[in-house]
C-alpha atoms as a PDB file:
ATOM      1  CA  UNK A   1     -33.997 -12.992  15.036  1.00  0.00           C
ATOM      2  CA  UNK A   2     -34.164 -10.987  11.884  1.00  0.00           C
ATOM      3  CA  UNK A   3     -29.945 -10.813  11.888  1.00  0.00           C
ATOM      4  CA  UNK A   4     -29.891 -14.667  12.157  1.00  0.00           C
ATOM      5  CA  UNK A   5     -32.144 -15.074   8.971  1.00  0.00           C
ATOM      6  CA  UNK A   6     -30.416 -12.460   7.072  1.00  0.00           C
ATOM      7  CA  UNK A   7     -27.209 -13.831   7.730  1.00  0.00           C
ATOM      8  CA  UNK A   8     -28.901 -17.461   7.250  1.00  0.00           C
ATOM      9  CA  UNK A   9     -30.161 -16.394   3.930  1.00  0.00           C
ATOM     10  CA  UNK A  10     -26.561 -15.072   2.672  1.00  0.00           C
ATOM     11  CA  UNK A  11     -24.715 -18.562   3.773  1.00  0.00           C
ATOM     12  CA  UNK A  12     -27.451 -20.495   1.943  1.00  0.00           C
ATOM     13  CA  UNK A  13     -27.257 -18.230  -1.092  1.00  0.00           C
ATOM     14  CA  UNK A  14     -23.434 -18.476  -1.255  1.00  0.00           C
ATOM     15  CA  UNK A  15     -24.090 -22.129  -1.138  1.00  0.00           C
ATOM     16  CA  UNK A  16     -26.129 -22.024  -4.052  1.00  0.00           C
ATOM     17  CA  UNK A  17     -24.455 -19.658  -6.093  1.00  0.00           C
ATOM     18  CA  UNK A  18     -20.885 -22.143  -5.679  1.00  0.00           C
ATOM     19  CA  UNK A  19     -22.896 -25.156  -6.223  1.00  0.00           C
ATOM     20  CA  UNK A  20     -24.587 -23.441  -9.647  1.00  0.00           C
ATOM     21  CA  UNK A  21     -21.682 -22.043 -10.723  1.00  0.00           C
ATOM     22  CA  UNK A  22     -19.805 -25.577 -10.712  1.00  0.00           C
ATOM     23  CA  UNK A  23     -22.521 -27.225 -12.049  1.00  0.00           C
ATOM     24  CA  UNK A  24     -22.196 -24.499 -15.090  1.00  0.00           C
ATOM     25  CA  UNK A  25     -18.905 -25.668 -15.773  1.00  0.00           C
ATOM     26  CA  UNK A  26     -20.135 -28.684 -15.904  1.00  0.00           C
ATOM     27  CA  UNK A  27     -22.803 -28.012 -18.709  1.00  0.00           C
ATOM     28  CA  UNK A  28     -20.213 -26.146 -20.642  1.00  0.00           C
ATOM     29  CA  UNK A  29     -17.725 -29.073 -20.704  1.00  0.00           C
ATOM     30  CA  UNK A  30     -20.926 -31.427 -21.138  1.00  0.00           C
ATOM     31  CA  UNK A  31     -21.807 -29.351 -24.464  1.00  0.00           C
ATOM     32  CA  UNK A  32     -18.045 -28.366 -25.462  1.00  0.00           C
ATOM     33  CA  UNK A  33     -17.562 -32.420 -25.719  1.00  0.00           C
ATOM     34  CA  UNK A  34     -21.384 -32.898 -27.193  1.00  0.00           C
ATOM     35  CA  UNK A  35     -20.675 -30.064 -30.228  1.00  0.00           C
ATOM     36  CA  UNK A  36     -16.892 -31.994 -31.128  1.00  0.00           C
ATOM     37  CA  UNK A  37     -18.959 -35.258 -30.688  1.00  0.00           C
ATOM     38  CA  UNK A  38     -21.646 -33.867 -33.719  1.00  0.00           C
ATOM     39  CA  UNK A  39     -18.516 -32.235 -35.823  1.00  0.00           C
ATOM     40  CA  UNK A  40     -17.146 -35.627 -35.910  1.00  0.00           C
ATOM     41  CA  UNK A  41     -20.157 -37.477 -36.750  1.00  0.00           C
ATOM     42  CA  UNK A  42     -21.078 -34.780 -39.184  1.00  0.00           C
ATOM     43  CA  UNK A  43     -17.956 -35.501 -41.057  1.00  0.00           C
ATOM     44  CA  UNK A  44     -18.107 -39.473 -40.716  1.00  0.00           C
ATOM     45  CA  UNK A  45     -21.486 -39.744 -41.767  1.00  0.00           C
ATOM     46  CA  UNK A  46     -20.650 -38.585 -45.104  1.00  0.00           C
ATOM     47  CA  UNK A  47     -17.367 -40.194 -45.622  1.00  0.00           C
ATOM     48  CA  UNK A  48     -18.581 -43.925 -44.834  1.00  0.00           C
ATOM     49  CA  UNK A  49     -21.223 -43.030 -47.739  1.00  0.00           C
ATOM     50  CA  UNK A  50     -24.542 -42.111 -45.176  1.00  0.00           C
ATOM     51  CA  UNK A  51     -26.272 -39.023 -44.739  1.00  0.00           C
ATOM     52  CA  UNK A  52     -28.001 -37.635 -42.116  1.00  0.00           C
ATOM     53  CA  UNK A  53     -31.902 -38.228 -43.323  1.00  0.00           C
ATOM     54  CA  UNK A  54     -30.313 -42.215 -42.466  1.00  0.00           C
ATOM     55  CA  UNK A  55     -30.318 -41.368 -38.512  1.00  0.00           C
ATOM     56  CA  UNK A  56     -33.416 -39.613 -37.251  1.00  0.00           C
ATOM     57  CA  UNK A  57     -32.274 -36.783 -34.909  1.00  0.00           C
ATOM     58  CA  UNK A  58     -28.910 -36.950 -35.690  1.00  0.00           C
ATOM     59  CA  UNK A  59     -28.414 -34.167 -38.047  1.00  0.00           C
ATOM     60  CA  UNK A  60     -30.690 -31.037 -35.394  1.00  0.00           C
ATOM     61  CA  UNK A  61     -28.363 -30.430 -32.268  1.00  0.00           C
ATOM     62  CA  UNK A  62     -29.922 -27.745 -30.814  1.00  0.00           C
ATOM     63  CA  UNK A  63     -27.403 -26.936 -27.069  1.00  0.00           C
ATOM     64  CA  UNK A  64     -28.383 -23.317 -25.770  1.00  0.00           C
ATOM     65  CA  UNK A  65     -26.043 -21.492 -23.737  1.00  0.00           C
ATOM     66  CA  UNK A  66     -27.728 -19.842 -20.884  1.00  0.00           C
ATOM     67  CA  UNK A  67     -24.307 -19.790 -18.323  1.00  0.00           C
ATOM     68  CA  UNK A  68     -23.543 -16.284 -19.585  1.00  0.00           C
ATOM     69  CA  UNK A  69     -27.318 -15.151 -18.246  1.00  0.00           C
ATOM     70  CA  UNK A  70     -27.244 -17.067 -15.026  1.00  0.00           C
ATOM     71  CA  UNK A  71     -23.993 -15.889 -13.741  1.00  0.00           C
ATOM     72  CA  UNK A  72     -25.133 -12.302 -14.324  1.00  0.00           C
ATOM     73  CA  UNK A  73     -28.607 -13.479 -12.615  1.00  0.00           C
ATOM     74  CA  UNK A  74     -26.030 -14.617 -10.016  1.00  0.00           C
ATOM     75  CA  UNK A  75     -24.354 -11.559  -9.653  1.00  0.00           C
ATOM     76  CA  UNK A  76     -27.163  -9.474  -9.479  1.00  0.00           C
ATOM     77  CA  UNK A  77     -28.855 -11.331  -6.551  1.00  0.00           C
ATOM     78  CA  UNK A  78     -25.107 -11.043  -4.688  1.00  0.00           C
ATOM     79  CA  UNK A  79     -25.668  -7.439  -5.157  1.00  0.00           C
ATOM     80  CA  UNK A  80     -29.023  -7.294  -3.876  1.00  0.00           C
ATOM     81  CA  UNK A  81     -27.787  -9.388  -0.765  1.00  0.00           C
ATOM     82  CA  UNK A  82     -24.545  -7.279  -0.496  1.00  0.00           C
ATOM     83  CA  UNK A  83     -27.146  -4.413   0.468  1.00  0.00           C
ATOM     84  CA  UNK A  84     -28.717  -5.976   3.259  1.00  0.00           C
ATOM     85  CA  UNK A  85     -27.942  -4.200   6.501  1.00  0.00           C
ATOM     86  CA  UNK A  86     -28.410  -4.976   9.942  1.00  0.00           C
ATOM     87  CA  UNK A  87     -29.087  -1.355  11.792  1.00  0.00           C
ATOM     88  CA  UNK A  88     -28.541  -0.884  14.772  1.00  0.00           C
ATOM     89  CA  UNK A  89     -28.575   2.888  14.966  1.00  0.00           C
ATOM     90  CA  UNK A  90     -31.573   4.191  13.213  1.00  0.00           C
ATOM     91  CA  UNK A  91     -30.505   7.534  14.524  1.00  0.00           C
ATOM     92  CA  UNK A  92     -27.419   7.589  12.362  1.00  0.00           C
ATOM     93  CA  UNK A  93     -29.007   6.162   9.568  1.00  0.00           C
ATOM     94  CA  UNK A  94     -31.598   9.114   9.526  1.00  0.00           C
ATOM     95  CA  UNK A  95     -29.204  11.310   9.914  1.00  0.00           C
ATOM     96  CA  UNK A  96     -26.990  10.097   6.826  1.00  0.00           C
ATOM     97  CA  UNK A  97     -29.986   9.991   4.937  1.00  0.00           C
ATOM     98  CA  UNK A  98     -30.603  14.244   5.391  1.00  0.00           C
ATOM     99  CA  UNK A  99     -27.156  14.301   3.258  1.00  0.00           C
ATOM    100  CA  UNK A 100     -25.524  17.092   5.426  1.00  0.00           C
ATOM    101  CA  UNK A 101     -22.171  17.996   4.881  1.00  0.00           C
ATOM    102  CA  UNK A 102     -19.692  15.295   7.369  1.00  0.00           C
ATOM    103  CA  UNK A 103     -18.480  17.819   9.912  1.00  0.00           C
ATOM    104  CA  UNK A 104     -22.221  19.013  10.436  1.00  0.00           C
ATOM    105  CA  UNK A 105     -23.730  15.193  11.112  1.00  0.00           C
ATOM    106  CA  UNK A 106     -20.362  14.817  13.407  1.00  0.00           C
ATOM    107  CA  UNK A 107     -21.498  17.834  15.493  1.00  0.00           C
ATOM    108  CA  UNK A 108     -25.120  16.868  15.618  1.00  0.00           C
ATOM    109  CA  UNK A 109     -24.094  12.759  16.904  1.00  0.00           C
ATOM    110  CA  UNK A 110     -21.278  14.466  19.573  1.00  0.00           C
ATOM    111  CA  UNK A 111     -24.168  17.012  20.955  1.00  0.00           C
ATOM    112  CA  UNK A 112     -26.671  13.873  20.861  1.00  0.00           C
END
């Protein structure tokens, strides 16, 4: 049971992570075409004679750029899910975790 939700849980967060990752480039093309949008009323405005106080909000374009902080959020979380294991020899893994020299742990699982 616990296999099928772990391996449940890494599907849905691939999922996810594809379907946040293309709607990041999304937002970046979004704001790439917002920002040429403001650089070309920014130098209309002035050139047909108006200024910005003329058009309330036009003149503040505040666009944050969090894509660089969610991919590494992204990432991250794929690493934490890249170290879920399914065990199914909790002998071994006790053994691997004394940190014995290879040819040592080989003896002890052959005599076992």
């Amino acid at each position: 049971q616990l296999k099928r939700l772990a391996c449940w849980s890494l599907k849905e967060f691939n999922i996810t992570s594809r379907i946040l990752s293309e709607l990041l480039t999304d937002v970046d093309s979004i704001r790439r075409a917002v920002l040429q949008n403001r650089a070309a009323i920014d130098f209309l405005l002035p050139a047909q004679g108006h200024g910005c106080e003329e058009f309330d909000g036009m003149c503040c374009t505040n666009l944050s750029v969090h894509s660089q902080s969610i991919h590494k959020q992204l990432s991250d979380l794929r690493q934490q899910f890249n170290k879920i294991l399914y065990n199914t020899e909790p002998f071994s893994e006790w053994l691997n975790s004394l940190n014995l020299r290879p040819w040592l742990t080989a003896l002890i699982k052959w005599i076992m």
